[in-house]
PDB file of N, CA and C in Angstrom:
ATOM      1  N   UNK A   1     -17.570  10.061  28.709  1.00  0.00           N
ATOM      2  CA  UNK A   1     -17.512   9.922  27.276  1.00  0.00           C
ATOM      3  C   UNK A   1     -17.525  11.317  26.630  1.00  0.00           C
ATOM      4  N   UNK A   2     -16.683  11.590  25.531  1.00  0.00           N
ATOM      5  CA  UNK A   2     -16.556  12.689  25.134  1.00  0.00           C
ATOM      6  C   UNK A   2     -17.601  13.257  24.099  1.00  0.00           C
ATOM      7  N   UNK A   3     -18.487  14.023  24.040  1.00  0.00           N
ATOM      8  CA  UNK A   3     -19.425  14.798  23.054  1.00  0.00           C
ATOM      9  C   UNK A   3     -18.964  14.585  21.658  1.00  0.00           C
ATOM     10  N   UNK A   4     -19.926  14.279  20.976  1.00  0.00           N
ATOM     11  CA  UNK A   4     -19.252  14.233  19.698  1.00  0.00           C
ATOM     12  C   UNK A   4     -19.668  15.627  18.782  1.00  0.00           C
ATOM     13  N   UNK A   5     -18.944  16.314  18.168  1.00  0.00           N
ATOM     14  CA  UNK A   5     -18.772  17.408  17.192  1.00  0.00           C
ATOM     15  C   UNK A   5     -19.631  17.468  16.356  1.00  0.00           C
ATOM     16  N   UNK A   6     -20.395  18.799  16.046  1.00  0.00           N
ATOM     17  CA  UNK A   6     -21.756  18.806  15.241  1.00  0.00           C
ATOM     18  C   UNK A   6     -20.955  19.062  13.872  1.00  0.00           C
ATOM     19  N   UNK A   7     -21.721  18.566  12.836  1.00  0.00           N
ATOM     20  CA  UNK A   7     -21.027  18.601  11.600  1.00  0.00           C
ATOM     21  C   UNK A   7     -22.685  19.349  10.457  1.00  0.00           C
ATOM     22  N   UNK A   8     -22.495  20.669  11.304  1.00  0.00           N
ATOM     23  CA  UNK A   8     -23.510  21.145  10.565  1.00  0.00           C
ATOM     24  C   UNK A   8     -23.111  22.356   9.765  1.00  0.00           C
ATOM     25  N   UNK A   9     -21.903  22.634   9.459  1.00  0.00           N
ATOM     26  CA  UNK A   9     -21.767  23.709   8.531  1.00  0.00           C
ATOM     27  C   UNK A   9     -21.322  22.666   7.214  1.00  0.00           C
ATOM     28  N   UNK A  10     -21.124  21.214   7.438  1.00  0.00           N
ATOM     29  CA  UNK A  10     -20.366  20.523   6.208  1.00  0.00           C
ATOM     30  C   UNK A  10     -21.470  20.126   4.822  1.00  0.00           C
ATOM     31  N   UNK A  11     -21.114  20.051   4.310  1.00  0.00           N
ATOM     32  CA  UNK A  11     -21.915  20.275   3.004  1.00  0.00           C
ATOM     33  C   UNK A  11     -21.572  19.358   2.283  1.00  0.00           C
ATOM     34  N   UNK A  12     -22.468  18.199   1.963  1.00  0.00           N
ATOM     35  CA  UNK A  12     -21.438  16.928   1.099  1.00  0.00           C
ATOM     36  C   UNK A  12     -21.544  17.146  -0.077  1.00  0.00           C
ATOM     37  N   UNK A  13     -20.179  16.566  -0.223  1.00  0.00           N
ATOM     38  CA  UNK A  13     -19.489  16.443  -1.645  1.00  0.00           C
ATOM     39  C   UNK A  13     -18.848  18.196  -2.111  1.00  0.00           C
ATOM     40  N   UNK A  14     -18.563  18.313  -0.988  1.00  0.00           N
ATOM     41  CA  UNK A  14     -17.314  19.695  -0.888  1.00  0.00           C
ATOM     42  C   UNK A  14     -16.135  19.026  -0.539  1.00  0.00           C
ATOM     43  N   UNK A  15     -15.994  18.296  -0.309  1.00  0.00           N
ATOM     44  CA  UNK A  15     -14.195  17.418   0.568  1.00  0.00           C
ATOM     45  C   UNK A  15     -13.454  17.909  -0.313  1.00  0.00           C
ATOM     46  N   UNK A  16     -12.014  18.702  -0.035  1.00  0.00           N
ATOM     47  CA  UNK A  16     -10.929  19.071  -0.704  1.00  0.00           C
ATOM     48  C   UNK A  16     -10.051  17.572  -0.542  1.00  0.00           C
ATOM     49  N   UNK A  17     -10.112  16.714  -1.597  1.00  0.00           N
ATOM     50  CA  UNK A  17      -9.465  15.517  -1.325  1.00  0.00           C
ATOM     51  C   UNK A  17      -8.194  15.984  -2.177  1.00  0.00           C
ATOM     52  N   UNK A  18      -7.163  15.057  -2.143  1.00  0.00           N
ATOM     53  CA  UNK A  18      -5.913  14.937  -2.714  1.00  0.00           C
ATOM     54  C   UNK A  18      -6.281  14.959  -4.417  1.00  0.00           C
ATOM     55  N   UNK A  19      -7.205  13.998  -4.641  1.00  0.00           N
ATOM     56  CA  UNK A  19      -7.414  13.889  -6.230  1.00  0.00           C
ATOM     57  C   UNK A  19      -8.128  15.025  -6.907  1.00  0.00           C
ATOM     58  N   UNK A  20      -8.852  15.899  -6.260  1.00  0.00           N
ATOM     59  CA  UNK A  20      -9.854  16.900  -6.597  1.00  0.00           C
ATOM     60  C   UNK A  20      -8.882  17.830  -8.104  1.00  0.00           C
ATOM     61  N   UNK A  21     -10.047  18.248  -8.803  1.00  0.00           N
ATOM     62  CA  UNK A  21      -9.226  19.412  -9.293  1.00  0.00           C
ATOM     63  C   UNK A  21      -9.778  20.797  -8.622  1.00  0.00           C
ATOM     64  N   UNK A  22      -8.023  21.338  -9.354  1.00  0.00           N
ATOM     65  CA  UNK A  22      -7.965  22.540  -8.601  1.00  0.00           C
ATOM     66  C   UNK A  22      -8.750  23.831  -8.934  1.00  0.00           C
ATOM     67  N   UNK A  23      -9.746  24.171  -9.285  1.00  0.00           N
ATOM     68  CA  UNK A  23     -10.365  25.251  -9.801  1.00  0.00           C
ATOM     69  C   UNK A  23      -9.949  26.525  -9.650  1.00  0.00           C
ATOM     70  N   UNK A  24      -9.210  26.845  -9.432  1.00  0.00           N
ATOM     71  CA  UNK A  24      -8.171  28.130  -8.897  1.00  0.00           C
ATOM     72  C   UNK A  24      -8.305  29.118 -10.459  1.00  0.00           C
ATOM     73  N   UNK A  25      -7.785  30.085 -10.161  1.00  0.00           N
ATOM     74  CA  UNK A  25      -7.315  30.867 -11.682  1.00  0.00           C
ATOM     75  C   UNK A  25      -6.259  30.253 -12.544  1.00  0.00           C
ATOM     76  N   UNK A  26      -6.583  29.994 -13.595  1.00  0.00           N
ATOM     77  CA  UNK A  26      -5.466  29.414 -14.725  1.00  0.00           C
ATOM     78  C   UNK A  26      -4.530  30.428 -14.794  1.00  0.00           C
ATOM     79  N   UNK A  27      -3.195  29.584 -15.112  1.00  0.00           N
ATOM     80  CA  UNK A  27      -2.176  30.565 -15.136  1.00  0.00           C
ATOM     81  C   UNK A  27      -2.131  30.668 -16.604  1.00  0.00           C
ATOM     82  N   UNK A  28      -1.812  32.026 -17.096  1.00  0.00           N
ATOM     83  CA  UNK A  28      -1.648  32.743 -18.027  1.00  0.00           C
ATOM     84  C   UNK A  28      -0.641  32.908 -18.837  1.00  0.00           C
ATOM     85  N   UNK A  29      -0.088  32.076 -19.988  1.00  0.00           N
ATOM     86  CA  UNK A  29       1.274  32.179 -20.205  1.00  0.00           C
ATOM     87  C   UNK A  29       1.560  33.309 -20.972  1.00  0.00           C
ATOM     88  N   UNK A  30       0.509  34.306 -21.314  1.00  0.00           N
ATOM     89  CA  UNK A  30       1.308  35.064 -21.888  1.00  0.00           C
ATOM     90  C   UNK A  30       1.469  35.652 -22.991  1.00  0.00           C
ATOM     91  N   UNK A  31       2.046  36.591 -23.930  1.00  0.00           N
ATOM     92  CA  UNK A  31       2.469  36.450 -25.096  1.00  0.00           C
ATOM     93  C   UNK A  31       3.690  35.891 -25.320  1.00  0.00           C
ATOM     94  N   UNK A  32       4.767  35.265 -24.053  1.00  0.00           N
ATOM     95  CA  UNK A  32       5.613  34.483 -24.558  1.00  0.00           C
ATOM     96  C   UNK A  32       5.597  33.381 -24.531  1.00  0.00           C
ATOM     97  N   UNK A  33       4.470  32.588 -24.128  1.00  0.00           N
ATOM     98  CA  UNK A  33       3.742  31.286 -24.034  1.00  0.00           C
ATOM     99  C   UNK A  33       3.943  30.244 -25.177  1.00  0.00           C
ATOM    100  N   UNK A  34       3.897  30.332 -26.017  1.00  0.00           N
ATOM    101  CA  UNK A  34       3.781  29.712 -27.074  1.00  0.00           C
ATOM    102  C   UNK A  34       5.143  29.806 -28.182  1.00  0.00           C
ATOM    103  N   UNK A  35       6.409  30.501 -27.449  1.00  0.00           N
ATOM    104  CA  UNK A  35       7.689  30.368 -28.349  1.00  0.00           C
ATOM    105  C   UNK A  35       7.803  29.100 -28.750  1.00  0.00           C
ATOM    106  N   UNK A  36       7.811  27.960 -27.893  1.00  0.00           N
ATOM    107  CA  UNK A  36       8.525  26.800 -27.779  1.00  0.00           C
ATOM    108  C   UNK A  36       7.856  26.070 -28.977  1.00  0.00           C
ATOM    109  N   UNK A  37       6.041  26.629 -29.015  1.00  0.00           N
ATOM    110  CA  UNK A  37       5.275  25.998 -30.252  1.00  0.00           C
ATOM    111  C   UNK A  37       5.779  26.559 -31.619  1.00  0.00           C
ATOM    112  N   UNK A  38       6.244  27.768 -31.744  1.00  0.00           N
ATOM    113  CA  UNK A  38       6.558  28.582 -32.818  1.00  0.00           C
ATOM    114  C   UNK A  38       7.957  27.689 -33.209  1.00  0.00           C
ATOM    115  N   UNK A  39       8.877  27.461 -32.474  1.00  0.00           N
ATOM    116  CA  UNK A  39       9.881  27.175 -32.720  1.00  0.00           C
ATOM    117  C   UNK A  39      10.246  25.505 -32.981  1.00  0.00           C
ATOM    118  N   UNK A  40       9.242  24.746 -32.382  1.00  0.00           N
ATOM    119  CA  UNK A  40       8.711  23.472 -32.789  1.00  0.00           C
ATOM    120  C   UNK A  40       8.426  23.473 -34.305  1.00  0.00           C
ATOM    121  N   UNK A  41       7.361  24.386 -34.646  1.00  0.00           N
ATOM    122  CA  UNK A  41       6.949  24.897 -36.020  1.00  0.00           C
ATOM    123  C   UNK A  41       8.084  24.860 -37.108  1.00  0.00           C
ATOM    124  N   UNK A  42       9.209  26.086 -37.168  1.00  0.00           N
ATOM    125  CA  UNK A  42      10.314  26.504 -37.881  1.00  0.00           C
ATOM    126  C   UNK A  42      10.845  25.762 -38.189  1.00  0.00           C
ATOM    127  N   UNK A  43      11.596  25.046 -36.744  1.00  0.00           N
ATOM    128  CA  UNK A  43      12.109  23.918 -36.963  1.00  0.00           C
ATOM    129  C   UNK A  43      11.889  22.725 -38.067  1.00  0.00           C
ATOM    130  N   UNK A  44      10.600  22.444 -37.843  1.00  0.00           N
ATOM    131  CA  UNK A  44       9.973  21.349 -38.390  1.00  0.00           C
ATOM    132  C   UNK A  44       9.859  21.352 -40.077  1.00  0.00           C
ATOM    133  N   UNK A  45       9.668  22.882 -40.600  1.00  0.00           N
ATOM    134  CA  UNK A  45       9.707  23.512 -41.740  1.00  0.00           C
ATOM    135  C   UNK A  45      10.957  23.314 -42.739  1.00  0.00           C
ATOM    136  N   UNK A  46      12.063  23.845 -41.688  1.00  0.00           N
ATOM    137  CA  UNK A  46      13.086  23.922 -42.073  1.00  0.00           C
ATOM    138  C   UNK A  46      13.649  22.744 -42.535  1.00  0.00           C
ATOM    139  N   UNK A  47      13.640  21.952 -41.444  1.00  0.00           N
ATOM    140  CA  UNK A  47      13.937  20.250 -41.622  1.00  0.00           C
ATOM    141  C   UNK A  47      13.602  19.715 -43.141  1.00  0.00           C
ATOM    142  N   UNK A  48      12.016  19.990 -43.360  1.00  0.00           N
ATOM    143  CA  UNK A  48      11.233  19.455 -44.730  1.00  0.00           C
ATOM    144  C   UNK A  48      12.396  20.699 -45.768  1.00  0.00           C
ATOM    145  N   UNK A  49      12.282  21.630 -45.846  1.00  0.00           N
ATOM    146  CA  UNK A  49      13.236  22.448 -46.463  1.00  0.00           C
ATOM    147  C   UNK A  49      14.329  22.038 -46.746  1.00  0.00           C
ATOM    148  N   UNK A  50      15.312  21.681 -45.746  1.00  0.00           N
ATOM    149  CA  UNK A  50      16.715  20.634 -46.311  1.00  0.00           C
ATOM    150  C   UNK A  50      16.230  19.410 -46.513  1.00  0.00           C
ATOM    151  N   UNK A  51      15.278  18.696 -46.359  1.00  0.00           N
ATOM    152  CA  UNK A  51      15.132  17.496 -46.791  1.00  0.00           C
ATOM    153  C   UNK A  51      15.186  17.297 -48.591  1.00  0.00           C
ATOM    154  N   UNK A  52      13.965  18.518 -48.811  1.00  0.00           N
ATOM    155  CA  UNK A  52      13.754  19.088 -50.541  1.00  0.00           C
ATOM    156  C   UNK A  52      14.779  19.354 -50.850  1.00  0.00           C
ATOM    157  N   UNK A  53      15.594  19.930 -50.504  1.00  0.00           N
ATOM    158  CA  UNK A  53      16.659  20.232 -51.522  1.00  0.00           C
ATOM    159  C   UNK A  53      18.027  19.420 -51.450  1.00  0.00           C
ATOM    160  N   UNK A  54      17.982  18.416 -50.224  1.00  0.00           N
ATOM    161  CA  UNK A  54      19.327  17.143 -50.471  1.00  0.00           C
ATOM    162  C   UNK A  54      18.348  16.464 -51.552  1.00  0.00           C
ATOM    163  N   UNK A  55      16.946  16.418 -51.847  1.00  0.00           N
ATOM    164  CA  UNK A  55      16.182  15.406 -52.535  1.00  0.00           C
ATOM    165  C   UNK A  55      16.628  15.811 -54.103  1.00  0.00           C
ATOM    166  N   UNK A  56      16.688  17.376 -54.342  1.00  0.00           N
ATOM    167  CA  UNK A  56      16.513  17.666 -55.200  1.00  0.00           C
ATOM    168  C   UNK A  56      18.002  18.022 -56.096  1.00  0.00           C
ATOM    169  N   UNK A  57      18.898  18.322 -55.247  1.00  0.00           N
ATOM    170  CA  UNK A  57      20.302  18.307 -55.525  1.00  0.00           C
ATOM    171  C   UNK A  57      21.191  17.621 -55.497  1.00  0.00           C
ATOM    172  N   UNK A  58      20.905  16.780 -54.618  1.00  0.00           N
ATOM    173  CA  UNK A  58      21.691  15.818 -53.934  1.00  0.00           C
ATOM    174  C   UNK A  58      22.079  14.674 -55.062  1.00  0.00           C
TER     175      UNK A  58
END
């Protein structure tokens, strides 16, 4: 019969399971991180901007 394996360095509730989160270093987007929000923004401005003035001319 084969010896069974000491499990004395394991430490419960360390298991790297599939669901775990990853605690790693966050990635950093940047100062160009946030164009897509800026431009979400403008956009959105602009839109209300021609909206006012087909409202108002139109």
């Amino acid at each position: 019969m084969a010896a069974r394996k000491k499990k004395s360095n394991r430490r419960p509730g360390r298991g790297k399971g599939a669901n775990d989160i990853h605690r790693g270093p966050t990635r950093d987007p940047g100062p160009t991180g946030n164009v897509g929000c800026w431009f979400i923004l403008i956009a959105m401005v602009g839109i209300g901007i021609m909206i006012l003035l087909f409202e108002l001319f139109g």
